[in-house]
C-alpha atoms as a PDB file:
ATOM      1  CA  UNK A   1    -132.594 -31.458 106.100  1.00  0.00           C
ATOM      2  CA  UNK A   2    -134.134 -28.272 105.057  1.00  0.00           C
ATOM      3  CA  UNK A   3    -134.055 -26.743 108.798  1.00  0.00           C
ATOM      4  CA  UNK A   4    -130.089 -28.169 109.098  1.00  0.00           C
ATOM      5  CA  UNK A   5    -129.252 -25.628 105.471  1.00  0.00           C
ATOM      6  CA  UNK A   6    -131.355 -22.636 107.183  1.00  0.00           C
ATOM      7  CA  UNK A   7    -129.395 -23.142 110.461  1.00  0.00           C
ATOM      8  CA  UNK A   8    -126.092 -23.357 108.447  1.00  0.00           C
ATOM      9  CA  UNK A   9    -127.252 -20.333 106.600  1.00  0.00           C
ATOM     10  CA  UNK A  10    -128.160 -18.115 109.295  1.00  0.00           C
ATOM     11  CA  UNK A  11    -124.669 -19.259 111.278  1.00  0.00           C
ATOM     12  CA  UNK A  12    -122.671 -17.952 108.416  1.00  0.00           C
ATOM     13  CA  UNK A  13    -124.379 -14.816 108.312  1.00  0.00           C
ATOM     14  CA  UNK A  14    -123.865 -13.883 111.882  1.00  0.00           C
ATOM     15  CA  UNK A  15    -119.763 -15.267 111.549  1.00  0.00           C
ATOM     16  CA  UNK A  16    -120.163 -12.673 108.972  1.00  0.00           C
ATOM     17  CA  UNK A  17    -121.457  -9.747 110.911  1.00  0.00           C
ATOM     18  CA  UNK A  18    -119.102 -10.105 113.997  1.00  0.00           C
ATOM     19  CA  UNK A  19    -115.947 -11.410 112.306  1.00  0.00           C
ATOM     20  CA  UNK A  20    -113.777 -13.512 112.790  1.00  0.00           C
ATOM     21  CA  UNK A  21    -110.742 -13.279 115.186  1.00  0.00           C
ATOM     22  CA  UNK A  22    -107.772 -11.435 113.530  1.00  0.00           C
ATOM     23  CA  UNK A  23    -105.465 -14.152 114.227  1.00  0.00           C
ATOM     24  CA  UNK A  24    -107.675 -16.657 112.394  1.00  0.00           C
ATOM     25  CA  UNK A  25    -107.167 -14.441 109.254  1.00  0.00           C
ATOM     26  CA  UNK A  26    -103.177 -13.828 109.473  1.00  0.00           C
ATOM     27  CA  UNK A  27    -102.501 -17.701 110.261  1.00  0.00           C
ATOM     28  CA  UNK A  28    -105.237 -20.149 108.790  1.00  0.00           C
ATOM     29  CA  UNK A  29    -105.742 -20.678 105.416  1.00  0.00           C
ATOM     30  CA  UNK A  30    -108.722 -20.714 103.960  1.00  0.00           C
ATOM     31  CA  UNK A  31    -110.855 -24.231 104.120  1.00  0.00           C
ATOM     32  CA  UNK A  32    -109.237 -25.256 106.913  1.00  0.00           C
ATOM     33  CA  UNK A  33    -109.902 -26.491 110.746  1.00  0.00           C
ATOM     34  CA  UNK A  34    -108.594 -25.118 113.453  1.00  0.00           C
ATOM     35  CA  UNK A  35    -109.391 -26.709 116.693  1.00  0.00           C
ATOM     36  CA  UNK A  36    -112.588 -28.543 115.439  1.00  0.00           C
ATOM     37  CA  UNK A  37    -113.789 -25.499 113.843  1.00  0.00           C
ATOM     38  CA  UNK A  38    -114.526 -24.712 110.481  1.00  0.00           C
ATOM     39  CA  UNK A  39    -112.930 -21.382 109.859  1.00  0.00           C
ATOM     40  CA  UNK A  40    -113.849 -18.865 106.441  1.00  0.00           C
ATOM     41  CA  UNK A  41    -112.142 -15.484 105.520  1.00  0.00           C
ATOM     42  CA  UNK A  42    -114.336 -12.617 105.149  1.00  0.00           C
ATOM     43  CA  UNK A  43    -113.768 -12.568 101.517  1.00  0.00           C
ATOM     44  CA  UNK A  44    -115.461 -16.273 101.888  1.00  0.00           C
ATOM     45  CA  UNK A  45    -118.264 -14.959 102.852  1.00  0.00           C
ATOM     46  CA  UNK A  46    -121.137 -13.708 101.092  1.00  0.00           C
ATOM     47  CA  UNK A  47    -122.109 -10.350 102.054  1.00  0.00           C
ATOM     48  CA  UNK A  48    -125.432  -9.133 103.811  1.00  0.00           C
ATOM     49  CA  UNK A  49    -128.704  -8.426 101.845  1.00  0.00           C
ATOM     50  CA  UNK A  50    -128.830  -4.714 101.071  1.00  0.00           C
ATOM     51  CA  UNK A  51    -125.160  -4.250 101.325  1.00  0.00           C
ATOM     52  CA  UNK A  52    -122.168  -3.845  98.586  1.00  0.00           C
ATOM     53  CA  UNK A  53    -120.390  -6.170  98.231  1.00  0.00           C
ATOM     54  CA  UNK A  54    -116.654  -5.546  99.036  1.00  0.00           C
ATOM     55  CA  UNK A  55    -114.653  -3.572  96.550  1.00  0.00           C
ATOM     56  CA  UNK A  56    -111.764  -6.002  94.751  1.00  0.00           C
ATOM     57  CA  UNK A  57    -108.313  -5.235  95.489  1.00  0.00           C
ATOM     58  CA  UNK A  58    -107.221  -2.553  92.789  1.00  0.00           C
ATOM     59  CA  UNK A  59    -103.560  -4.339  91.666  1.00  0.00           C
ATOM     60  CA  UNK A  60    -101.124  -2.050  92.254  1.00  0.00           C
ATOM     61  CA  UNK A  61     -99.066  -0.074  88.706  1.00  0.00           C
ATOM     62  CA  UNK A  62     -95.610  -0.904  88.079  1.00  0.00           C
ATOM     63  CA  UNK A  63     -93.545   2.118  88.534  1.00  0.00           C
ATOM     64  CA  UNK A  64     -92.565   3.833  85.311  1.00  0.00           C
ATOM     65  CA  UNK A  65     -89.159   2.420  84.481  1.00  0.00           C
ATOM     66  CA  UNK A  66     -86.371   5.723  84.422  1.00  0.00           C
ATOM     67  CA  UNK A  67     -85.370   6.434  81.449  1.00  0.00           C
ATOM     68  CA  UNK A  68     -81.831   5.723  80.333  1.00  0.00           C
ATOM     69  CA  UNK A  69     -79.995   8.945  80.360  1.00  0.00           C
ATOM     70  CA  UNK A  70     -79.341  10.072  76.707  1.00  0.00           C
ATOM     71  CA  UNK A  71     -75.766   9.978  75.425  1.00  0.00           C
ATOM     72  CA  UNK A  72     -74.394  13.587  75.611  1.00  0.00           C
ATOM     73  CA  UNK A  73     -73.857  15.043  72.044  1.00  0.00           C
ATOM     74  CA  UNK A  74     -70.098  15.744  70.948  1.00  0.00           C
ATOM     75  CA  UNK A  75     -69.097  19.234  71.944  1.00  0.00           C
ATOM     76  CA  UNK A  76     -67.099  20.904  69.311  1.00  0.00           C
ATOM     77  CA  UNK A  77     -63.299  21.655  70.413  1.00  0.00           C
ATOM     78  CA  UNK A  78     -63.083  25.867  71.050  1.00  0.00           C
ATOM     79  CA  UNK A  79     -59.307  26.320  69.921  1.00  0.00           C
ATOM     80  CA  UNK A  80     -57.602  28.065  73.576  1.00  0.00           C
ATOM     81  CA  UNK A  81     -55.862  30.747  72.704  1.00  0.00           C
ATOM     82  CA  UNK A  82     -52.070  30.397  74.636  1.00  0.00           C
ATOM     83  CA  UNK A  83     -51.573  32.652  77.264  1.00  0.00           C
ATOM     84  CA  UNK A  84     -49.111  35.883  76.319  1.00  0.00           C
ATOM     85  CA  UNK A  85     -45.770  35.384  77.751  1.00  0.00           C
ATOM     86  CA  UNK A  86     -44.675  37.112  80.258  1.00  0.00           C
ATOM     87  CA  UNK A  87     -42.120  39.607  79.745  1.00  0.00           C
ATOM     88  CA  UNK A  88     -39.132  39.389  82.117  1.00  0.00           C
ATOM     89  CA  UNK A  89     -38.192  42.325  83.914  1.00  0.00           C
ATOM     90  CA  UNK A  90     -35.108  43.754  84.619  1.00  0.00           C
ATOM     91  CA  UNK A  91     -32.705  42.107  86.567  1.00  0.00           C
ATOM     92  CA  UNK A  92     -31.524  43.469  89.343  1.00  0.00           C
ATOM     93  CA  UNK A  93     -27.768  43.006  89.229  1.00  0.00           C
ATOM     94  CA  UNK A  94     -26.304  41.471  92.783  1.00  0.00           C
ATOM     95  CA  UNK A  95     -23.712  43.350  94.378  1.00  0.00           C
ATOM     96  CA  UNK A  96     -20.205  42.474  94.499  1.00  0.00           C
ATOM     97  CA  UNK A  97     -20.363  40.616  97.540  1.00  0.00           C
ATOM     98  CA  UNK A  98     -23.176  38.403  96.212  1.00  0.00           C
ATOM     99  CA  UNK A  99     -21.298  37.295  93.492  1.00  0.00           C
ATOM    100  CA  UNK A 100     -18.956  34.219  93.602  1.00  0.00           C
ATOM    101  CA  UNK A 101     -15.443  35.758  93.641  1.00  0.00           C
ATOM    102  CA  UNK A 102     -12.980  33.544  90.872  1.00  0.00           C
ATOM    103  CA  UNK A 103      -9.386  33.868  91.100  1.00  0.00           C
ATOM    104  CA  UNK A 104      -8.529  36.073  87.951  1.00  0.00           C
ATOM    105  CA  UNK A 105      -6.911  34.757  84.745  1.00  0.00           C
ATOM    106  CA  UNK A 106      -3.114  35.228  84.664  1.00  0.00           C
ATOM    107  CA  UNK A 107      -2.451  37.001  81.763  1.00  0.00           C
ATOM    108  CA  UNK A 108       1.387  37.970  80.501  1.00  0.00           C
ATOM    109  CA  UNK A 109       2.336  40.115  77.739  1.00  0.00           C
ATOM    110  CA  UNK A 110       5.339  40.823  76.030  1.00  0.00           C
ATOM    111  CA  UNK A 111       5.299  44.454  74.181  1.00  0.00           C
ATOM    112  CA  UNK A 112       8.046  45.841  71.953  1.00  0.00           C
ATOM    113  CA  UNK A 113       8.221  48.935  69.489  1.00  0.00           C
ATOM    114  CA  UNK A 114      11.194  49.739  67.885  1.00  0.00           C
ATOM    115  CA  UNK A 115      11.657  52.865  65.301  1.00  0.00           C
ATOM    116  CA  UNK A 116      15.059  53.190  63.486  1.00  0.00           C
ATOM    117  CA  UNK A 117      15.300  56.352  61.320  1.00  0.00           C
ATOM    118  CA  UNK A 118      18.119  57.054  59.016  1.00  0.00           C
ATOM    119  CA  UNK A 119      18.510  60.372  57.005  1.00  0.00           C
ATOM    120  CA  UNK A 120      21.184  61.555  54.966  1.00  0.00           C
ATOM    121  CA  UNK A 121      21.534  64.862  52.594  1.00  0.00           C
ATOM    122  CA  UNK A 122      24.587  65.570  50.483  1.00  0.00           C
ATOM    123  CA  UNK A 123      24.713  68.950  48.632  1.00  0.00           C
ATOM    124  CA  UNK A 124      27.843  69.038  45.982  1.00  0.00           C
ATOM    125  CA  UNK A 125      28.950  71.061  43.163  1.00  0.00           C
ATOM    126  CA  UNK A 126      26.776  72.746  41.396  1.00  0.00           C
ATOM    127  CA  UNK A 127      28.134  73.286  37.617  1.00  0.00           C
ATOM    128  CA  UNK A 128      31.550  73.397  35.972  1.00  0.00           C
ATOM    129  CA  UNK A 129      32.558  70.446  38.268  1.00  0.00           C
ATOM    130  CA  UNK A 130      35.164  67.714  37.606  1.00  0.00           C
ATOM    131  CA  UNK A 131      35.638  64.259  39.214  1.00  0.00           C
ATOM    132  CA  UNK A 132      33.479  64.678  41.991  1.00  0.00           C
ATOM    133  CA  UNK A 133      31.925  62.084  43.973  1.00  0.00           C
ATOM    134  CA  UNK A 134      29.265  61.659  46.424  1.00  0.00           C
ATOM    135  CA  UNK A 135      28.072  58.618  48.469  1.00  0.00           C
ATOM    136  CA  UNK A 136      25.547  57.514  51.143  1.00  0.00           C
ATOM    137  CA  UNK A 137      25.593  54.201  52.762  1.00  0.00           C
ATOM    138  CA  UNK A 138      22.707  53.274  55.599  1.00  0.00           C
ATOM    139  CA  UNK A 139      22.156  50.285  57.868  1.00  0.00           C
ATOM    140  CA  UNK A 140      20.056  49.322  59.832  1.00  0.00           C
ATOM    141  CA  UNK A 141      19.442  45.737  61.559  1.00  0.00           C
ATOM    142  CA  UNK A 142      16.470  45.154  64.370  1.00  0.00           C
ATOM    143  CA  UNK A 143      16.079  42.074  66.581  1.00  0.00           C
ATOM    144  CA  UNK A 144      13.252  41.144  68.775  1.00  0.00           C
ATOM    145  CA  UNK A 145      13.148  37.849  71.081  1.00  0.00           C
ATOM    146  CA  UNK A 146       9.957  37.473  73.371  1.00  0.00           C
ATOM    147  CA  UNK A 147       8.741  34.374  75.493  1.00  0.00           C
ATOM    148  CA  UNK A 148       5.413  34.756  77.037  1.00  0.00           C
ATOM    149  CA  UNK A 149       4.772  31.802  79.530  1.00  0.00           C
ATOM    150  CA  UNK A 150       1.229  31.171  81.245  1.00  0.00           C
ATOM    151  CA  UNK A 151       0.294  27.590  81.606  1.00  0.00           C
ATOM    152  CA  UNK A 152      -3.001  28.198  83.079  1.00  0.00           C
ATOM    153  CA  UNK A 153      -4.170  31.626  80.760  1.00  0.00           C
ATOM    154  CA  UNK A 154      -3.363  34.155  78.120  1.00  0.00           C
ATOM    155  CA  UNK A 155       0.131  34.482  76.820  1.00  0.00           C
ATOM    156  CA  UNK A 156       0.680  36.933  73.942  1.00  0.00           C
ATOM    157  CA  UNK A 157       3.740  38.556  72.500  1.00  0.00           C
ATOM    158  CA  UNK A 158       2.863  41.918  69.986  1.00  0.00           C
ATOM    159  CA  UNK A 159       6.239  43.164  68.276  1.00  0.00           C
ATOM    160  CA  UNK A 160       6.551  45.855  66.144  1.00  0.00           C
ATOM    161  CA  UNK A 161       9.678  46.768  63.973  1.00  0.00           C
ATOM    162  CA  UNK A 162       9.879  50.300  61.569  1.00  0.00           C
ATOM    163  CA  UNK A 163      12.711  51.475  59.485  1.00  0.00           C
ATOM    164  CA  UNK A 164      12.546  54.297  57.164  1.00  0.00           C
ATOM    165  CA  UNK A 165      15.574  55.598  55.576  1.00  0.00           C
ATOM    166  CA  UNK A 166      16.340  59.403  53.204  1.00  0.00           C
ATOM    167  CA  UNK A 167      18.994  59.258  51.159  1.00  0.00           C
ATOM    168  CA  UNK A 168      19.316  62.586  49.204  1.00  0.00           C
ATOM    169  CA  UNK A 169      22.280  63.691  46.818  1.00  0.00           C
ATOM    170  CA  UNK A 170      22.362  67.145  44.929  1.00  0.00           C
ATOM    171  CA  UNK A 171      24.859  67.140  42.427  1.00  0.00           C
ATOM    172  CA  UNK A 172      26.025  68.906  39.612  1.00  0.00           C
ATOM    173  CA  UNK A 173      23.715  70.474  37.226  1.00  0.00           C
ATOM    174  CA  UNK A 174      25.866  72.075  34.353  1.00  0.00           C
ATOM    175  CA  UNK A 175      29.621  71.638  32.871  1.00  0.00           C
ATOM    176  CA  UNK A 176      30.119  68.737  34.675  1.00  0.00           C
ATOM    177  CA  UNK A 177      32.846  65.973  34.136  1.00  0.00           C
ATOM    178  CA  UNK A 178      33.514  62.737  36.126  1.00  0.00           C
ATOM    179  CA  UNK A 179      30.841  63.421  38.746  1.00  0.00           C
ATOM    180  CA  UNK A 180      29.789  59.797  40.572  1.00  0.00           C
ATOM    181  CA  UNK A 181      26.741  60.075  42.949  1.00  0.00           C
ATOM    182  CA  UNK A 182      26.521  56.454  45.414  1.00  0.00           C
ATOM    183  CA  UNK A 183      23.823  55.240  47.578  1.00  0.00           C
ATOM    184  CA  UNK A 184      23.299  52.377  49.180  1.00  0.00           C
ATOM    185  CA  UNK A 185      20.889  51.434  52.129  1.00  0.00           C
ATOM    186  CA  UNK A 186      20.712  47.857  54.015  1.00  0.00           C
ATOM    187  CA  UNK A 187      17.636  47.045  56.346  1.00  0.00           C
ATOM    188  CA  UNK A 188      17.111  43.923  58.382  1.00  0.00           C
ATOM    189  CA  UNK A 189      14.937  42.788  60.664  1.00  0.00           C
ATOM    190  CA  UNK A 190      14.327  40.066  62.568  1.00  0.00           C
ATOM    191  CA  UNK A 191      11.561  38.599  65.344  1.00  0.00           C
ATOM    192  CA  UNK A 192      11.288  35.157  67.500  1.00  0.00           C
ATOM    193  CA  UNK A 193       8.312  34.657  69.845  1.00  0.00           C
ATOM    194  CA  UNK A 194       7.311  31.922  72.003  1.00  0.00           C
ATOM    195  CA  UNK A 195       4.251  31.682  73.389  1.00  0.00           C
ATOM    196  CA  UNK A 196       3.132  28.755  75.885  1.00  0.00           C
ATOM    197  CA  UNK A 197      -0.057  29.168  77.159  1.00  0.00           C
ATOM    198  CA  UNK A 198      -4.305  28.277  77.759  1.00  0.00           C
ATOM    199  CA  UNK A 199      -4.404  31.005  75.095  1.00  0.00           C
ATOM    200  CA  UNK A 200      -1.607  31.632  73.086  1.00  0.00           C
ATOM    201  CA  UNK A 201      -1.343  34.829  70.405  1.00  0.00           C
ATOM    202  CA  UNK A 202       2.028  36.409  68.779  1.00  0.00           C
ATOM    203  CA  UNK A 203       1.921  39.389  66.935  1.00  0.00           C
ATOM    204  CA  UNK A 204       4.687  40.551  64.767  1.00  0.00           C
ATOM    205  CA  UNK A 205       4.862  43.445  62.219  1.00  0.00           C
ATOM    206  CA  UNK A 206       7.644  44.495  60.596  1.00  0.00           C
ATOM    207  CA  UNK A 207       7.344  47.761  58.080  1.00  0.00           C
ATOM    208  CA  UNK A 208      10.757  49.207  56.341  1.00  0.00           C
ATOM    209  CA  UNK A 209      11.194  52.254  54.049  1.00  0.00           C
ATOM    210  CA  UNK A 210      13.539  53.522  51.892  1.00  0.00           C
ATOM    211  CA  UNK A 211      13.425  56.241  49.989  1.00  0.00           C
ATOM    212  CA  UNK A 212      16.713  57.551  47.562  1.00  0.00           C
ATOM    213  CA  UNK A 213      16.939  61.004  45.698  1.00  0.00           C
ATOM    214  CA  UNK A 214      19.444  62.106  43.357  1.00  0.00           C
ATOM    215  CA  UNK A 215      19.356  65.160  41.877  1.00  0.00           C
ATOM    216  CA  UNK A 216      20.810  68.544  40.139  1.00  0.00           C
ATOM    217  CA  UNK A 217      20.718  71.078  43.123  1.00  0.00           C
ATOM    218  CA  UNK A 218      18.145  73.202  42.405  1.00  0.00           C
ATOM    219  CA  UNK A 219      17.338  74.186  46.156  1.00  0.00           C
ATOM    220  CA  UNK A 220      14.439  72.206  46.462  1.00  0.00           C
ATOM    221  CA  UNK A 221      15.936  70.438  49.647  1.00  0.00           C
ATOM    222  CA  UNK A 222      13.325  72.430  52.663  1.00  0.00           C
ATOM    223  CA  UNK A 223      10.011  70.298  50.970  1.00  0.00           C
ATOM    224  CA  UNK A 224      11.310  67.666  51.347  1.00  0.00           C
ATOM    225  CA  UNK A 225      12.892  67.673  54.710  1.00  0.00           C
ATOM    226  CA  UNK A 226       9.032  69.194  55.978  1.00  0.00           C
ATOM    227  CA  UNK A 227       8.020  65.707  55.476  1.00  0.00           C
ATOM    228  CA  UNK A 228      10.486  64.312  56.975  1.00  0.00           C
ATOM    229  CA  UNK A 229      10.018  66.338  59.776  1.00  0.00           C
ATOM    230  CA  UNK A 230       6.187  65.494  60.296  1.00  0.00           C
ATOM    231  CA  UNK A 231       7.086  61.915  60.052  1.00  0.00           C
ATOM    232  CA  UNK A 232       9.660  62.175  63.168  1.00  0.00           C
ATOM    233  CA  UNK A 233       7.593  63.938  65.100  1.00  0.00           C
ATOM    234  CA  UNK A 234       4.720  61.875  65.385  1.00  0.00           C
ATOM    235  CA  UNK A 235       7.284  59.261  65.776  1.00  0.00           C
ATOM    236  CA  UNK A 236       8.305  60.627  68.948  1.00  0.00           C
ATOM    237  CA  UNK A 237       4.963  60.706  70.605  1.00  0.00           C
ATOM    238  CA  UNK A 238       5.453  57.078  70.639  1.00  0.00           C
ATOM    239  CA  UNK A 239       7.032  57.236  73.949  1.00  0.00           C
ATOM    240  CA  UNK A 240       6.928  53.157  74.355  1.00  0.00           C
ATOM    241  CA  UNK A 241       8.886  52.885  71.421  1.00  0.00           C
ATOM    242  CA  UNK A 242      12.538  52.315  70.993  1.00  0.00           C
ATOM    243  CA  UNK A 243      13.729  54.769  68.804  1.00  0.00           C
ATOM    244  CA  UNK A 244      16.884  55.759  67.029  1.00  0.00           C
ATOM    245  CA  UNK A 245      17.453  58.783  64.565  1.00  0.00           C
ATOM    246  CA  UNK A 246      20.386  59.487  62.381  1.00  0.00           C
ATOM    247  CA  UNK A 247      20.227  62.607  60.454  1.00  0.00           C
ATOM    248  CA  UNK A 248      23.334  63.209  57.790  1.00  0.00           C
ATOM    249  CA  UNK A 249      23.147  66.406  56.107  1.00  0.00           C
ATOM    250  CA  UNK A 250      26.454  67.307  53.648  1.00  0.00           C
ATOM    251  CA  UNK A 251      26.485  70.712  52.140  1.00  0.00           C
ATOM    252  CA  UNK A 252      30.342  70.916  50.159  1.00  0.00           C
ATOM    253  CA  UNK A 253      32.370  73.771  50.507  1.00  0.00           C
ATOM    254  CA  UNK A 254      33.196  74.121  46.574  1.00  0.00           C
ATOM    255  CA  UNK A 255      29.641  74.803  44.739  1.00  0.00           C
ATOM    256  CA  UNK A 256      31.225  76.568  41.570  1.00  0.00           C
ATOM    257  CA  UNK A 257      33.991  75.037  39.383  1.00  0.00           C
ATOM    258  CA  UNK A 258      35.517  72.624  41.372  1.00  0.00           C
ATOM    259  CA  UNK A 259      37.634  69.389  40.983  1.00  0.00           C
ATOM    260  CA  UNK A 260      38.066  66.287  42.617  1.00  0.00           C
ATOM    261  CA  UNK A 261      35.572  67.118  45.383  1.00  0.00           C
ATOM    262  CA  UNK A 262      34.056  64.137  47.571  1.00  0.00           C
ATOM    263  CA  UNK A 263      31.132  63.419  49.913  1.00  0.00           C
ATOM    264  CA  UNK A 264      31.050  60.272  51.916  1.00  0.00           C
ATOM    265  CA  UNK A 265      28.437  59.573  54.217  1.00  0.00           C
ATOM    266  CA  UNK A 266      27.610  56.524  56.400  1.00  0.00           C
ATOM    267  CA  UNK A 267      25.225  55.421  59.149  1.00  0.00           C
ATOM    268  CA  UNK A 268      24.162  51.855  60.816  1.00  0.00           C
ATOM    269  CA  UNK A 269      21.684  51.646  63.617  1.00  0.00           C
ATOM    270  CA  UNK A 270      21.167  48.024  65.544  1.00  0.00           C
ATOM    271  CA  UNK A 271      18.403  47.386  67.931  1.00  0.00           C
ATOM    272  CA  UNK A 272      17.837  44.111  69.927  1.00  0.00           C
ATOM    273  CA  UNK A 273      15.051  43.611  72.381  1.00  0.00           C
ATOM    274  CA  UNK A 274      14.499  40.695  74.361  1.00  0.00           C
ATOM    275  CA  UNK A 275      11.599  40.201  76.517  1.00  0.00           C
ATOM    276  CA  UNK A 276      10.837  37.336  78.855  1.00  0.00           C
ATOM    277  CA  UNK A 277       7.213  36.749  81.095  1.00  0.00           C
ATOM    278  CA  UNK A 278       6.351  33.914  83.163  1.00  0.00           C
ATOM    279  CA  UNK A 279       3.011  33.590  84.741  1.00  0.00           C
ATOM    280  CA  UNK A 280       2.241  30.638  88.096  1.00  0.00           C
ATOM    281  CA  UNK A 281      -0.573  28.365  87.477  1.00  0.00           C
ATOM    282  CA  UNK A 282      -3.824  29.642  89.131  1.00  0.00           C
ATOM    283  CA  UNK A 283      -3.396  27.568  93.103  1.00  0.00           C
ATOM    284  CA  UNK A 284      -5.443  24.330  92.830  1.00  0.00           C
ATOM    285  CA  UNK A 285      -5.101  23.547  89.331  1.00  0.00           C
ATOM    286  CA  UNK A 286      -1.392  21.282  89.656  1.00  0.00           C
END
């Protein structure tokens, strides 16, 4: 029994020295027969006398674990400043031929200007006078009828009416008896516009002036025809205007004790204007 163990014994320790086939280690367990044989892994086996013994598998670390990345601190907003704005340039303007052409407005006007001047001087007796007379009559009447017609634009009518009238009587200063001095002045005027239009203006004006004087004669008549004279000039630069003029002057023949002398004077001026435009609609609007 003894001999058997030593036998066993020294077995083992040659398995041990030449190994055992590599296959034997990769597919039979440990303890176990294969083909009648009993079959050890080397760690089974006790190693040689003077020898270390195999070093033990060293277990392997875990890997350090990542860490989690860190939640990014807030960033305090930086206020953006805004961009400047851009200045525009100049702009080129396109020529004519560039630019849409648009059929032009029809546009009809009715103008009318009419002046009426009336002026009338009488110069008498001047003292020891008996039953003399004097007397001034003016009239003056002014119509104006326009129709401005532009269905598709501007229709306008501008009218403008003056009358002035000078009545001046120079009478007797001293010793008179039974002297009469008459004036009398009569100004109408009168305007009717009709405007049918897109755009649709009338303009009327209408100014009227009279102006009576009577007087001793004390030859202070040259003053005051100056104005008058100023006035009617600048009158007549008005060359669009329709103008009339009557100018009366009466100088008697008796200035020095005289009877029954009379001075009649009378003027009437009449203006009517009537104006009539029509503009077509612009094509393509009916």
């Amino acid at each position: 029994m003894t001999t058997r163990r030593a036998t066993t014994g020294l077995l083992l320790v040659l398995l041990a020295l030449i190994g055992p086939p590599a296959a034997a280690h990769a597919t039979t367990p440990a303890g176990q027969t294969r083909g009648g044989e009993f079959v050890y892994h080397e760690s089974d086996v006790p190693p040689p006398p003077g020898e270390p013994a195999p070093a033990e598998p060293v277990p392997e670390e875990p890997a350090p674990a990542e860490p989690e990345p860190a939640e990014p601190e807030p960033v305090e907003a930086v206020p953006v400043e805004p961009a400047p704005e851009e200045t525009p340039g100049p702009v080129t303007p396109q020529p004519p031929e560039a630019q849409a052409e648009q059929p032009p407005e029809p546009v009809t006007v009715n103008r009318a200007h009419t002046v009426q001047v009336i002026v009338q001087v009488q110069v008498g007796c001047r003292h020891h006078c008996e039953d003399t007379s004097q007397t001034q009559t003016a009239i003056q009447h002014a119509r104006t009828d326009q129709t401005a017609t532009a269905p598709d634009g501007t229709a306008r009518n501008q009218s403008v009416i003056e009358q002035y009238v000078w009545q001046l009587q120079l009478g007797c200063v001293a010793f008179c008896s039974g002297t009469v001095q008459t004036q009398t002045a009569e100004q109408r005027a009168q305007t009717t516009q009709t405007a049918i239009g897109a755009d649709s203006v009338n303009s009327a004006r209408t100014i009227q002036v009279t102006q009576q004087r009577q007087r001793g004669w004390r030859g202070h008549v040259r003053p005051l025809l100056a104005g008058l004279d100023r006035l009617l000039r600048r009158l007549a630069r008005e060359t669009s205007a329709t103008m009339q003029l009557i100018r009366q002057v009466q100088i008697a023949d008796c200035l020095h004790h005289c009877t029954g002398d009379a001075q009649v004077q009378l003027a009437m001026q009449q203006a009517v204007t009537a104006q009539e435009a029509a503009a077509r609609s612009v094509p393509g609007t009916d």
